[in-house]
PDB file of N, CA and C in Angstrom:
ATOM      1  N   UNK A   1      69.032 -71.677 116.612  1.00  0.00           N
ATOM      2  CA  UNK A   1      67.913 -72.386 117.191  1.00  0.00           C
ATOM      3  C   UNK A   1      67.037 -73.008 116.108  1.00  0.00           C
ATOM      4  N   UNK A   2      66.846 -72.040 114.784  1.00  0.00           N
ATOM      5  CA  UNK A   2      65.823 -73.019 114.069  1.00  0.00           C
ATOM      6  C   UNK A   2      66.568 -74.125 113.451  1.00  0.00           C
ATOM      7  N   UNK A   3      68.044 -74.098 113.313  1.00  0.00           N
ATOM      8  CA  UNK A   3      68.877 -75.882 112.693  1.00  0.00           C
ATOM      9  C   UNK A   3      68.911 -76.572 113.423  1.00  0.00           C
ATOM     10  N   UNK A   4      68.755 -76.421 114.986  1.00  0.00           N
ATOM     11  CA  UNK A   4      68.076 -77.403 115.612  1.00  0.00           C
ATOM     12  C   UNK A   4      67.289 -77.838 115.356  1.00  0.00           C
ATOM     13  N   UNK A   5      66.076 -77.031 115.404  1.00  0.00           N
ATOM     14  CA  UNK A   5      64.635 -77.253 115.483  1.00  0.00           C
ATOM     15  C   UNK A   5      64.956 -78.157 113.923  1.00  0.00           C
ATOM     16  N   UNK A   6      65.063 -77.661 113.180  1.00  0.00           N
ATOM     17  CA  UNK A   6      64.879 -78.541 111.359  1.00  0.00           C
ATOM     18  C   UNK A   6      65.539 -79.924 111.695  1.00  0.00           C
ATOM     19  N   UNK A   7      66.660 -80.203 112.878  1.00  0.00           N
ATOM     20  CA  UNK A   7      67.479 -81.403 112.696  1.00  0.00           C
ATOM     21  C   UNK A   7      65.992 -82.226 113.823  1.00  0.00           C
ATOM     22  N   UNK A   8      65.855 -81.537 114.243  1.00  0.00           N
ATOM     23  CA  UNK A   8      64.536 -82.306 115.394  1.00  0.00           C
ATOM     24  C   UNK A   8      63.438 -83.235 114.275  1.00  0.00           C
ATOM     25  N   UNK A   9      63.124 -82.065 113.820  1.00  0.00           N
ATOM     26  CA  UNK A   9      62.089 -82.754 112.818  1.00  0.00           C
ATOM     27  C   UNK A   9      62.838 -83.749 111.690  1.00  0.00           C
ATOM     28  N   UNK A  10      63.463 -83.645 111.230  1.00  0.00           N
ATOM     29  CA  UNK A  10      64.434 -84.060 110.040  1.00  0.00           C
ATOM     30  C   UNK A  10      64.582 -85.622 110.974  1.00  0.00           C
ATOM     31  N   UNK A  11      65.005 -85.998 111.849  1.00  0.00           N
ATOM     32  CA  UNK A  11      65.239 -87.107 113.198  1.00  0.00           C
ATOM     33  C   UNK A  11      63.903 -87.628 113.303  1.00  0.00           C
ATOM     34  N   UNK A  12      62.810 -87.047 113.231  1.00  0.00           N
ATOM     35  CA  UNK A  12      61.289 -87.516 113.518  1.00  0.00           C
ATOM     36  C   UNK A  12      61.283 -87.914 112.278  1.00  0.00           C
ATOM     37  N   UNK A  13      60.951 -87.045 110.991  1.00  0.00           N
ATOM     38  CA  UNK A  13      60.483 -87.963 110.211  1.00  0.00           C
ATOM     39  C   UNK A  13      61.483 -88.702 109.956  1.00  0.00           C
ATOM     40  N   UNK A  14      62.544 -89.431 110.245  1.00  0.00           N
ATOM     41  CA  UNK A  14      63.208 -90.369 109.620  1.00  0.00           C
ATOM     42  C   UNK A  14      62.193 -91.723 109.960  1.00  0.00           C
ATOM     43  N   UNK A  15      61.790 -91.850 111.295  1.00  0.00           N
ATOM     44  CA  UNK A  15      61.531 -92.585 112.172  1.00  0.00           C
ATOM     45  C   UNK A  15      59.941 -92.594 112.095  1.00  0.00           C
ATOM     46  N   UNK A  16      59.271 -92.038 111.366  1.00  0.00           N
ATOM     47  CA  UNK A  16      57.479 -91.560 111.559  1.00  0.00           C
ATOM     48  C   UNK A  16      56.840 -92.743 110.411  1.00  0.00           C
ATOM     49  N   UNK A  17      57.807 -93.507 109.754  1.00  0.00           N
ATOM     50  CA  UNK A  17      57.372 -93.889 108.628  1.00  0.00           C
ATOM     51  C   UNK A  17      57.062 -93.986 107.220  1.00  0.00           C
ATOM     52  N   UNK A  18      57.080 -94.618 106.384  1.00  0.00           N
ATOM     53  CA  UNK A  18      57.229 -94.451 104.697  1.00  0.00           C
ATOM     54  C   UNK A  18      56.653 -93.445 104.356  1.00  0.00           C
ATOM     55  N   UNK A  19      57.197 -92.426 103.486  1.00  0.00           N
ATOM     56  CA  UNK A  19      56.597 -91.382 103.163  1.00  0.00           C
ATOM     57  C   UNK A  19      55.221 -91.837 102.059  1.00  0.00           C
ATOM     58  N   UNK A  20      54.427 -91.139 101.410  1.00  0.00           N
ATOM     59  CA  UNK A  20      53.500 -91.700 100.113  1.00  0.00           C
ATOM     60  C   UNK A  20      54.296 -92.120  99.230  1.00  0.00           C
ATOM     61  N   UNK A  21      53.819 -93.254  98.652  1.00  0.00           N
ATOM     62  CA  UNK A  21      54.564 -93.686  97.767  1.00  0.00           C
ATOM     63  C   UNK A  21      54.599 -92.661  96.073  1.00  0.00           C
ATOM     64  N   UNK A  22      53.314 -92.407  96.258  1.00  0.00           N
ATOM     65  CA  UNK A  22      53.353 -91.269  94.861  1.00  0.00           C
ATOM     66  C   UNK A  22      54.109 -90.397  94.501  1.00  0.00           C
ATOM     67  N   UNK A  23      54.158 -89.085  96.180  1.00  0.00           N
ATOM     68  CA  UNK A  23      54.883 -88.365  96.714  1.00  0.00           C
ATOM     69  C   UNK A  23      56.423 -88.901  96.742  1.00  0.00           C
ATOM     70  N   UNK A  24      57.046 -90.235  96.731  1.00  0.00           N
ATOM     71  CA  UNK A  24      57.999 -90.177  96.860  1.00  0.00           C
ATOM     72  C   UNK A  24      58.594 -90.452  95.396  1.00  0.00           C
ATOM     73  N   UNK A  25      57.806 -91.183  94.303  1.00  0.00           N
ATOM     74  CA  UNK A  25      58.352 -91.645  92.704  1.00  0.00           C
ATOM     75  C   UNK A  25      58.084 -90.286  92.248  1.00  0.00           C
ATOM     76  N   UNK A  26      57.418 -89.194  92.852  1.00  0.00           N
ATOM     77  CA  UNK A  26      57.675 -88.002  92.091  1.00  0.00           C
ATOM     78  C   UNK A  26      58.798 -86.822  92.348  1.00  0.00           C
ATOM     79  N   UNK A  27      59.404 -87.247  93.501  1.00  0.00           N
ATOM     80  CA  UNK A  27      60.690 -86.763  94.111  1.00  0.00           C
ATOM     81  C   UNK A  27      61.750 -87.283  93.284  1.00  0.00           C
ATOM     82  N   UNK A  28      61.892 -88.774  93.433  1.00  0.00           N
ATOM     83  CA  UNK A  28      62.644 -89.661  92.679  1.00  0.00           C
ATOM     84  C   UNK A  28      63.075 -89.061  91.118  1.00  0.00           C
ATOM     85  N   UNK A  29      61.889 -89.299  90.726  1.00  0.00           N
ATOM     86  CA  UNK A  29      61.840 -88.685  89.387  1.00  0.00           C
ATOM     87  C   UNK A  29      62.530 -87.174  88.874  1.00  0.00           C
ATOM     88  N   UNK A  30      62.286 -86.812  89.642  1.00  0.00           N
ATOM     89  CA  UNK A  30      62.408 -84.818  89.712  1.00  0.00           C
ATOM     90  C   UNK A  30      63.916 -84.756  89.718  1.00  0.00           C
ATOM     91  N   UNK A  31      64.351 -85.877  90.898  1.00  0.00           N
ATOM     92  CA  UNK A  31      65.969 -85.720  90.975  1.00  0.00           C
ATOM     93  C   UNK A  31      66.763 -86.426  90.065  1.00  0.00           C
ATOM     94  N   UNK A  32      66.104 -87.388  89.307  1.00  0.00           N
ATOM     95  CA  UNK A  32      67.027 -88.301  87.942  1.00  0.00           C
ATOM     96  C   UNK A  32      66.625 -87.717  87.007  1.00  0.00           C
ATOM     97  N   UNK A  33      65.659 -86.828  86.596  1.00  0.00           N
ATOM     98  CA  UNK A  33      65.739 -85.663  85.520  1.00  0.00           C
ATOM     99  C   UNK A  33      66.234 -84.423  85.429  1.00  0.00           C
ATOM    100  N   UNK A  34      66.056 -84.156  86.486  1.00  0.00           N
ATOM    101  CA  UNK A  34      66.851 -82.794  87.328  1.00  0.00           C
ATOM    102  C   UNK A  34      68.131 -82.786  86.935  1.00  0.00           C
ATOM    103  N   UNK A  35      68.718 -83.860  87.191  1.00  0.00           N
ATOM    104  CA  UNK A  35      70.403 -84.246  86.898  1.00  0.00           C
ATOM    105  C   UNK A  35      71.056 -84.597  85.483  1.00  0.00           C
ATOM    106  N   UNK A  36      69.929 -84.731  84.952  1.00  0.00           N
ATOM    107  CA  UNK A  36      70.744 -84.962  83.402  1.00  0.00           C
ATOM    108  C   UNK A  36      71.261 -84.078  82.518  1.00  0.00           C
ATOM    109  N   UNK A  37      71.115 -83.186  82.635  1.00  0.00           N
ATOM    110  CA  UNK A  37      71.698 -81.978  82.196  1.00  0.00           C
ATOM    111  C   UNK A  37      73.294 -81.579  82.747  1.00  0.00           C
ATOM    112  N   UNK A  38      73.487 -81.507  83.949  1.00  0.00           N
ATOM    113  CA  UNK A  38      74.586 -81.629  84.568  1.00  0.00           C
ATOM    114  C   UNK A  38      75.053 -82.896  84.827  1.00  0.00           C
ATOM    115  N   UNK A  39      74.558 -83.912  84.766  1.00  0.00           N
ATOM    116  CA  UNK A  39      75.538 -85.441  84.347  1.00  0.00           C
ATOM    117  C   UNK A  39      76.250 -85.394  82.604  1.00  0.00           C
ATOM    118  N   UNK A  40      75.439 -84.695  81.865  1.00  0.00           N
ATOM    119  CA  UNK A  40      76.204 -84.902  80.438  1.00  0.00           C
ATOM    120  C   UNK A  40      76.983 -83.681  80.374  1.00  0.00           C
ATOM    121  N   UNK A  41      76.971 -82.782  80.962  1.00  0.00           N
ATOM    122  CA  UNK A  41      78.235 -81.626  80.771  1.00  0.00           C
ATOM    123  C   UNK A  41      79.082 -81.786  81.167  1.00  0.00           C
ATOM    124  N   UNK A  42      78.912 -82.823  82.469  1.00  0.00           N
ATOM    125  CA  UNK A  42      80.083 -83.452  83.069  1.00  0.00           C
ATOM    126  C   UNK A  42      80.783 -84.358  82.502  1.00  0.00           C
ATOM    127  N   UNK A  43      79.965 -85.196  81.657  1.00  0.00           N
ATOM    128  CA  UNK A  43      80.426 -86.051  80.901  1.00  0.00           C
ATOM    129  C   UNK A  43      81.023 -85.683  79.793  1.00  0.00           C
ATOM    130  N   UNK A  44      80.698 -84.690  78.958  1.00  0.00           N
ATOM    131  CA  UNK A  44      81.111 -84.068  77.640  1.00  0.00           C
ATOM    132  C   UNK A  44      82.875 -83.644  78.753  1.00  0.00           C
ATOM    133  N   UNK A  45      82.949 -82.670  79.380  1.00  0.00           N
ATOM    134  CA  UNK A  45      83.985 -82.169  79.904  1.00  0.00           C
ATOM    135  C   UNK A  45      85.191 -82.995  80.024  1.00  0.00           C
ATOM    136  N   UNK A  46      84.245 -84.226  80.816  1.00  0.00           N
ATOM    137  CA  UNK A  46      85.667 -85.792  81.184  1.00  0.00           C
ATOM    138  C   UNK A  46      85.865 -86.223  80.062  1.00  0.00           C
ATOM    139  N   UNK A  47      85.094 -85.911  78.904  1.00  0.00           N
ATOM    140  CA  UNK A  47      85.962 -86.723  77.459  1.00  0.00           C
ATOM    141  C   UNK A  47      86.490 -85.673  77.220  1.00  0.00           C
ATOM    142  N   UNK A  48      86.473 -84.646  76.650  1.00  0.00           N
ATOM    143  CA  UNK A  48      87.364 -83.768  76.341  1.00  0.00           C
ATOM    144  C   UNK A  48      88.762 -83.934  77.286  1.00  0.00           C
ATOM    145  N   UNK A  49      88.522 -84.267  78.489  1.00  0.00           N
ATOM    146  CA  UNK A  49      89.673 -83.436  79.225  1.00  0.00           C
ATOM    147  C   UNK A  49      90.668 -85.163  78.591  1.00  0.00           C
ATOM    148  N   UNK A  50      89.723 -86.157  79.477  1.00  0.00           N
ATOM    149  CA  UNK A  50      90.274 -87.951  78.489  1.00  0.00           C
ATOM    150  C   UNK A  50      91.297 -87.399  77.205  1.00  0.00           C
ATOM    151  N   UNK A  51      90.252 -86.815  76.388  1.00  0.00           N
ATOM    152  CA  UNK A  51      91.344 -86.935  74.793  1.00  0.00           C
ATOM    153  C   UNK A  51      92.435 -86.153  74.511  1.00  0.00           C
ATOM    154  N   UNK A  52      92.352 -85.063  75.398  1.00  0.00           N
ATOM    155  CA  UNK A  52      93.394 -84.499  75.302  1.00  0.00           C
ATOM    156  C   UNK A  52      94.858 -85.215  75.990  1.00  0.00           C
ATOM    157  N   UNK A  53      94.212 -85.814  77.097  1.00  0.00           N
ATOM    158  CA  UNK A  53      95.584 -86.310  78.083  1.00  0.00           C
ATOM    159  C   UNK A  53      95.764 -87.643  77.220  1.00  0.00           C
ATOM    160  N   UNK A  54      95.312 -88.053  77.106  1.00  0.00           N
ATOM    161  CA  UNK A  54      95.730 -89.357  75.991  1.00  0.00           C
ATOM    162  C   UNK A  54      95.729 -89.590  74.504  1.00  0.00           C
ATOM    163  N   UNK A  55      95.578 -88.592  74.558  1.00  0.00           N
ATOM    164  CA  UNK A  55      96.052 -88.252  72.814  1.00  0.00           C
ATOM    165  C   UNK A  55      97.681 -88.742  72.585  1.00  0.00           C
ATOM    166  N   UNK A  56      98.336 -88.396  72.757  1.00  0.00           N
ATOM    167  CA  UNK A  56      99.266 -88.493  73.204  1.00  0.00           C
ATOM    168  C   UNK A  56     100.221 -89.757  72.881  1.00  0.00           C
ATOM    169  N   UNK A  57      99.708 -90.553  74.441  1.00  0.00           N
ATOM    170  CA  UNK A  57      99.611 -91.853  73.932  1.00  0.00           C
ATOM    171  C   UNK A  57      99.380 -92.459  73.013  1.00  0.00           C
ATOM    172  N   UNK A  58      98.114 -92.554  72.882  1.00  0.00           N
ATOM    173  CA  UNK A  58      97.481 -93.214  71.559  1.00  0.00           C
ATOM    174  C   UNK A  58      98.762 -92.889  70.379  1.00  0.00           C
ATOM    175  N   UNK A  59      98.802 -91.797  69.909  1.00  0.00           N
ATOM    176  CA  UNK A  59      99.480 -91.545  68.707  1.00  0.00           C
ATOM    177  C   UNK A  59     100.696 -92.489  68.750  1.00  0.00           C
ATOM    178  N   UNK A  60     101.598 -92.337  70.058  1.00  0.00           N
ATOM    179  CA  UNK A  60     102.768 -93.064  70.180  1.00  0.00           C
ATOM    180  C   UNK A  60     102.999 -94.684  69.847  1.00  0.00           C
ATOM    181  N   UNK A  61     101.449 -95.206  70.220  1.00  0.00           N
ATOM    182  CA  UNK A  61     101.313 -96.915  69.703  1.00  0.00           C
ATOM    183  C   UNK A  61     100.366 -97.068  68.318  1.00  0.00           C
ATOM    184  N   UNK A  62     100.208 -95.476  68.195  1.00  0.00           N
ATOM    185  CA  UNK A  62      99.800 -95.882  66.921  1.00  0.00           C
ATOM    186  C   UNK A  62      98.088 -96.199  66.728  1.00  0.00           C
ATOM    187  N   UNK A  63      97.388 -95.496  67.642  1.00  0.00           N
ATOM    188  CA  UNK A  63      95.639 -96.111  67.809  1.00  0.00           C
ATOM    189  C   UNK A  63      94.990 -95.352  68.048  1.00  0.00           C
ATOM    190  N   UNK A  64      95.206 -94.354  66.933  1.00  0.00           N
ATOM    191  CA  UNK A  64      94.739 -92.935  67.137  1.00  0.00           C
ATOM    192  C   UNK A  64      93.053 -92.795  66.787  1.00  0.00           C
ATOM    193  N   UNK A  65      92.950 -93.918  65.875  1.00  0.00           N
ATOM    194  CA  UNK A  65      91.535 -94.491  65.709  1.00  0.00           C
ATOM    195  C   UNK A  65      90.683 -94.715  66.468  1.00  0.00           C
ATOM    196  N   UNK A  66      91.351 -95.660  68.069  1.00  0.00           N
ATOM    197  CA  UNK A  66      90.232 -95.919  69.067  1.00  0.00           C
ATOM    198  C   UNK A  66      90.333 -94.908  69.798  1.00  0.00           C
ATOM    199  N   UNK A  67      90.937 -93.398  69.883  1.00  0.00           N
ATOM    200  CA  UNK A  67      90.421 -92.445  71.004  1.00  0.00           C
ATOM    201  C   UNK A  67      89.140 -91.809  71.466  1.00  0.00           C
ATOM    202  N   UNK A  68      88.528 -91.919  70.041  1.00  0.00           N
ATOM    203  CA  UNK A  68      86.889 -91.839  70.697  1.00  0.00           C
ATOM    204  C   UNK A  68      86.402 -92.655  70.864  1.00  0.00           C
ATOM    205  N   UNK A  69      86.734 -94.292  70.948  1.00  0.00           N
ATOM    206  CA  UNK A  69      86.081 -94.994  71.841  1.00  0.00           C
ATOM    207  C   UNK A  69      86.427 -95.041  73.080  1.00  0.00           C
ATOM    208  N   UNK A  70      87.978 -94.931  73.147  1.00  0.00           N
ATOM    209  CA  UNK A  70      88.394 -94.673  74.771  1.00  0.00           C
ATOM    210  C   UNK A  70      87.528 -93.535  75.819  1.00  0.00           C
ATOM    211  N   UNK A  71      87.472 -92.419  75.029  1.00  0.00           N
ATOM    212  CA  UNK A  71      86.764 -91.581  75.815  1.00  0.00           C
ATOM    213  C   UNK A  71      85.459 -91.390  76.014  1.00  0.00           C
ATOM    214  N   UNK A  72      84.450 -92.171  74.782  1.00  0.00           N
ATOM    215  CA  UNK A  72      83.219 -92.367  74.991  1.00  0.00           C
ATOM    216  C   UNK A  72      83.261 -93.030  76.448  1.00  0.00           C
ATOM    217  N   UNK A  73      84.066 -94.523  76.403  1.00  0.00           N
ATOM    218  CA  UNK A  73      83.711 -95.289  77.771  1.00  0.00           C
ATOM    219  C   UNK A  73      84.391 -94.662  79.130  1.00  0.00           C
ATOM    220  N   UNK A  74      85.733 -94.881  78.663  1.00  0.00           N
ATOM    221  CA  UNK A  74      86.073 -93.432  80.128  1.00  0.00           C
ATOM    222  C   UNK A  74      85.606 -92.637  80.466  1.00  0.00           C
ATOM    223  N   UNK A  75      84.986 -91.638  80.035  1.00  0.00           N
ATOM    224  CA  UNK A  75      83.972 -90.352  80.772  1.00  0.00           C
ATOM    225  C   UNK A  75      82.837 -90.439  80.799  1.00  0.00           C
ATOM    226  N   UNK A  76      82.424 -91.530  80.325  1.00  0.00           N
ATOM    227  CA  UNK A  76      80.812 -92.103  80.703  1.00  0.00           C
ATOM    228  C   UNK A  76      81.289 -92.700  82.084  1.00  0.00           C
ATOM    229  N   UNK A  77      82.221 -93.319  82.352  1.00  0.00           N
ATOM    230  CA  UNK A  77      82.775 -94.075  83.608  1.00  0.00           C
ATOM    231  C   UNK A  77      83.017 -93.102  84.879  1.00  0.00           C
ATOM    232  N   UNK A  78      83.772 -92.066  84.738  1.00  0.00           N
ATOM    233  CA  UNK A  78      84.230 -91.128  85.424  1.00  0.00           C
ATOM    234  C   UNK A  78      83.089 -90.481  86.113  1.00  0.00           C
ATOM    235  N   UNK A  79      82.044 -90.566  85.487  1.00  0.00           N
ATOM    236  CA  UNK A  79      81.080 -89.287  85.914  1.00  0.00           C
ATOM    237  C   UNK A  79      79.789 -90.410  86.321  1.00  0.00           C
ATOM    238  N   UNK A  80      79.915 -91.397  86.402  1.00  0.00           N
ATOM    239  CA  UNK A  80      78.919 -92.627  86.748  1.00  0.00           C
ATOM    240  C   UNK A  80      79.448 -92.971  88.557  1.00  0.00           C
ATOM    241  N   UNK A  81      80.653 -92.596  89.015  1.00  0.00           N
ATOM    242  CA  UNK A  81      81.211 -93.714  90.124  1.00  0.00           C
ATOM    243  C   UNK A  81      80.891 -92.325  91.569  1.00  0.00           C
TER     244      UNK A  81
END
């Protein structure tokens, strides 16, 4: 009965109007700082996991040089979409 009741209200305020604008750039905020910590571990992880699986490759054509650029942009990519 009360996840009703929360989806009742949750349905009202969708519909009640713009929340404060202050109140809402400080939500905003909270959640794109909140996340950066776990966006770059995620990101550190997808390059690691990148260089290992294409290591590989690379060596075989010989461009063993650009693998940390491959994986800088690949796991910045991976963890962006």
């Amino acid at each position: 009965m009360e996840f009703l009741h929360f989806v009742r209200r949750a349905f009202v305020a969708q519909f009640s109007g713009l929340p404060p604008r202050d109140e809402f750039v400080r939500h905003a905020l909270d959640a794109g700082v909140g996340s950066l910590p776990l966006l770059t571990l995620l990101t550190v992880f997808a390059g690691m996991n990148l260089s290992v699986q294409a290591y590989g490759t690379f060596v075989r054509f010989g461009g063993q040089d650009l693998l940390g650029l491959f994986c800088g942009v690949g796991g910045s990519a991976s963890c962006t979409r």
